[in-house]
C-alpha atoms as a PDB file:
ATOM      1  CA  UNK A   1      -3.075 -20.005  -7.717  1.00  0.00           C
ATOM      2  CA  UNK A   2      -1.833 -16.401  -6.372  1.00  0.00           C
ATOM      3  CA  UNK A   3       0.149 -14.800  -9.318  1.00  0.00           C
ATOM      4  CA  UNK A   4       2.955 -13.621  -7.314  1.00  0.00           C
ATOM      5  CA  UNK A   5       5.102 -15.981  -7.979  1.00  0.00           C
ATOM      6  CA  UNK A   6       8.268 -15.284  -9.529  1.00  0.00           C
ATOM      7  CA  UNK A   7       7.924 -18.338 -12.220  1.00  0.00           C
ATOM      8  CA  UNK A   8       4.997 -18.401 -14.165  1.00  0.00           C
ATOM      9  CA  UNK A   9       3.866 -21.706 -15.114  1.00  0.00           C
ATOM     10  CA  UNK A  10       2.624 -20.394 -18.421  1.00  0.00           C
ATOM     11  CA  UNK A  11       6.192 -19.574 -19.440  1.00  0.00           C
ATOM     12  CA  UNK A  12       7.062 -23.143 -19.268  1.00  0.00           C
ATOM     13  CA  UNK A  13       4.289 -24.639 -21.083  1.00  0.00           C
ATOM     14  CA  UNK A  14       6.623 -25.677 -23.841  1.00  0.00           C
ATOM     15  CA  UNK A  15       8.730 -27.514 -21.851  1.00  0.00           C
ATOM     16  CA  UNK A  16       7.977 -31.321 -20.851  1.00  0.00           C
ATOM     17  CA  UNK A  17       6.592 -31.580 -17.733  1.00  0.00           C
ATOM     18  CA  UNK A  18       7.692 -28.221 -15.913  1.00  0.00           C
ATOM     19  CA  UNK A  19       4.714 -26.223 -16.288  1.00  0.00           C
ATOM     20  CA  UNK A  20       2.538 -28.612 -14.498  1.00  0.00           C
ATOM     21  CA  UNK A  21       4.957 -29.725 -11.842  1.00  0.00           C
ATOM     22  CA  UNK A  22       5.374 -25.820 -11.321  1.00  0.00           C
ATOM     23  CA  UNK A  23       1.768 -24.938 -10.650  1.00  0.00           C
ATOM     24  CA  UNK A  24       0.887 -27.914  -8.587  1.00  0.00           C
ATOM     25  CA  UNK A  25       4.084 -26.856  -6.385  1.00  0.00           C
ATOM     26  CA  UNK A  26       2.597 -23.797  -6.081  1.00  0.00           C
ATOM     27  CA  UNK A  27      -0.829 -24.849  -5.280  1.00  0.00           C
ATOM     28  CA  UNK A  28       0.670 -27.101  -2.616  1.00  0.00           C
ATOM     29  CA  UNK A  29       2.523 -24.467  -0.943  1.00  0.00           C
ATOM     30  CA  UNK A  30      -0.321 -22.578  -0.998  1.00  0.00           C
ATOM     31  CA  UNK A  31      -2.314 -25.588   0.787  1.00  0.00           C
ATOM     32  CA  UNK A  32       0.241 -25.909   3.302  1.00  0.00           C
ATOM     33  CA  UNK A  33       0.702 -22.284   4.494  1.00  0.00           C
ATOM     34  CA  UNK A  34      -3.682 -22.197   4.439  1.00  0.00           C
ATOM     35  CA  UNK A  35      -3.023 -25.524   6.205  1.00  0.00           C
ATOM     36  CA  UNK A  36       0.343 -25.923   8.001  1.00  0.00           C
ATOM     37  CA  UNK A  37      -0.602 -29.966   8.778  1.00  0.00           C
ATOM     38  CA  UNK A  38       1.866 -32.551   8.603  1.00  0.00           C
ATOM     39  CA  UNK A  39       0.396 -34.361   5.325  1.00  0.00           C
ATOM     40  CA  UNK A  40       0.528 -31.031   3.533  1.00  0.00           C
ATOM     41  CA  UNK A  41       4.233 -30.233   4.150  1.00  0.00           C
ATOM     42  CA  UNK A  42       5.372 -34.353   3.313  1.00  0.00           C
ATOM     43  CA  UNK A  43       3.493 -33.485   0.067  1.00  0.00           C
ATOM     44  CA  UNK A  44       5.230 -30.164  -0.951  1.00  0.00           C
ATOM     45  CA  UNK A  45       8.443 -31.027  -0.076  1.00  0.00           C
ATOM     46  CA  UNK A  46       8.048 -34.714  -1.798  1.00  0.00           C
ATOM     47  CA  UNK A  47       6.549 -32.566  -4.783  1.00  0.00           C
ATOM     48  CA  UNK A  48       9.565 -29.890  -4.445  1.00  0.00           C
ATOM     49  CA  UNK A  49      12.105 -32.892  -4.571  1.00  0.00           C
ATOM     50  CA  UNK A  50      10.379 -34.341  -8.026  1.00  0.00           C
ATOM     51  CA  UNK A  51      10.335 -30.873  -9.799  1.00  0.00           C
ATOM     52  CA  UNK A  52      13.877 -30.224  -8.730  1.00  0.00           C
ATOM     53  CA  UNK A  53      14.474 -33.539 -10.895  1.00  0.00           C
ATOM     54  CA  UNK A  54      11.993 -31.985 -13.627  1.00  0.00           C
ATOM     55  CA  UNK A  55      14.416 -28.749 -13.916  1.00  0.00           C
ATOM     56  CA  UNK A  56      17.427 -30.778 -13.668  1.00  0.00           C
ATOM     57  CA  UNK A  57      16.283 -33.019 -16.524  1.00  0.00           C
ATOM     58  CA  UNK A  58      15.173 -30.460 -18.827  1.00  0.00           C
ATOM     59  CA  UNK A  59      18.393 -28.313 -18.240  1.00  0.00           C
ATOM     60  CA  UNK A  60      20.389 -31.377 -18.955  1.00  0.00           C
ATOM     61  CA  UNK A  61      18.291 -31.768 -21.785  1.00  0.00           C
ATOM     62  CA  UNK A  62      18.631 -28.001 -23.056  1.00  0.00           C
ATOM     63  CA  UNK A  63      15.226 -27.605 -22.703  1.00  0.00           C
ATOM     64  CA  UNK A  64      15.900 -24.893 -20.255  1.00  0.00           C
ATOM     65  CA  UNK A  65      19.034 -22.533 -19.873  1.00  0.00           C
ATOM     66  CA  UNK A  66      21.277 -23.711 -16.678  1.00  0.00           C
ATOM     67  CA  UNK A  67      20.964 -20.158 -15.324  1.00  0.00           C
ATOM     68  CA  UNK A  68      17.456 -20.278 -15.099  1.00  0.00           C
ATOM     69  CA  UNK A  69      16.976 -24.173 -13.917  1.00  0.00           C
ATOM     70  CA  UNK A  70      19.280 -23.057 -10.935  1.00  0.00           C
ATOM     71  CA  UNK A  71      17.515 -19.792 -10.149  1.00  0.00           C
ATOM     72  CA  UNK A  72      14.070 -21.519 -10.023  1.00  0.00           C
ATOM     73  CA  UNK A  73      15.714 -23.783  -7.718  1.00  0.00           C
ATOM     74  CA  UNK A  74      16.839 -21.732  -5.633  1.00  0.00           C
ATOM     75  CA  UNK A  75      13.287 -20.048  -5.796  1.00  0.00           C
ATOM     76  CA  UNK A  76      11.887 -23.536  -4.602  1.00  0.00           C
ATOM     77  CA  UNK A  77      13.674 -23.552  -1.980  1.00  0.00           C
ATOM     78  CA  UNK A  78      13.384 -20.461  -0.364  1.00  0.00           C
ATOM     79  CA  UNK A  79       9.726 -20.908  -0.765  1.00  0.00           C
ATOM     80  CA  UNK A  80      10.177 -24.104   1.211  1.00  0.00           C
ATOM     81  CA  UNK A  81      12.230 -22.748   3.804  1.00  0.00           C
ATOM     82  CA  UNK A  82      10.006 -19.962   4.617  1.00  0.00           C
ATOM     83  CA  UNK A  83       7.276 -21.487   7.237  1.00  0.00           C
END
């Protein structure tokens, strides 16, 4: 996984789930724009939809500050919308 990212999985380690969802998003985008097939982009976008949920949870939760659940997301998707 390329380390210029903005969100470092790492960081998130000690919250449930969002430091794995976060790296595999970012090792499918990185499949998809090495591999810019159909399969690959139903899989990061069905991947970005389920770690949207992740950082929604956890926020709810107070696992995460609302500030930064809504600036990843907003990081997901510009990372999706860039093709």
């Amino acid at each position: 996984m390329s380390s210029a990212y903005k969100y470092n999985p790492n960081d998130f380690r000690d919250v449930l789930g969002l430091s794995g969802e976060l790296a595999m998003f970012y090792r499918l985008h990185e499949d998809y724009h090495r591999d810019k097939t159909q399969n690959n982009r139903f899989a990061l976008e069905k991947h970005g939809r389920d770690l949207f949920f992740t950082i929604k949870h956890r926020s709810i939760e107070g696992a995460i500050a609302a500030v930064t659940a809504y600036e990843i997301r907003e990081y997901m998707e510009d990372l999706l919308s860039v093709d």
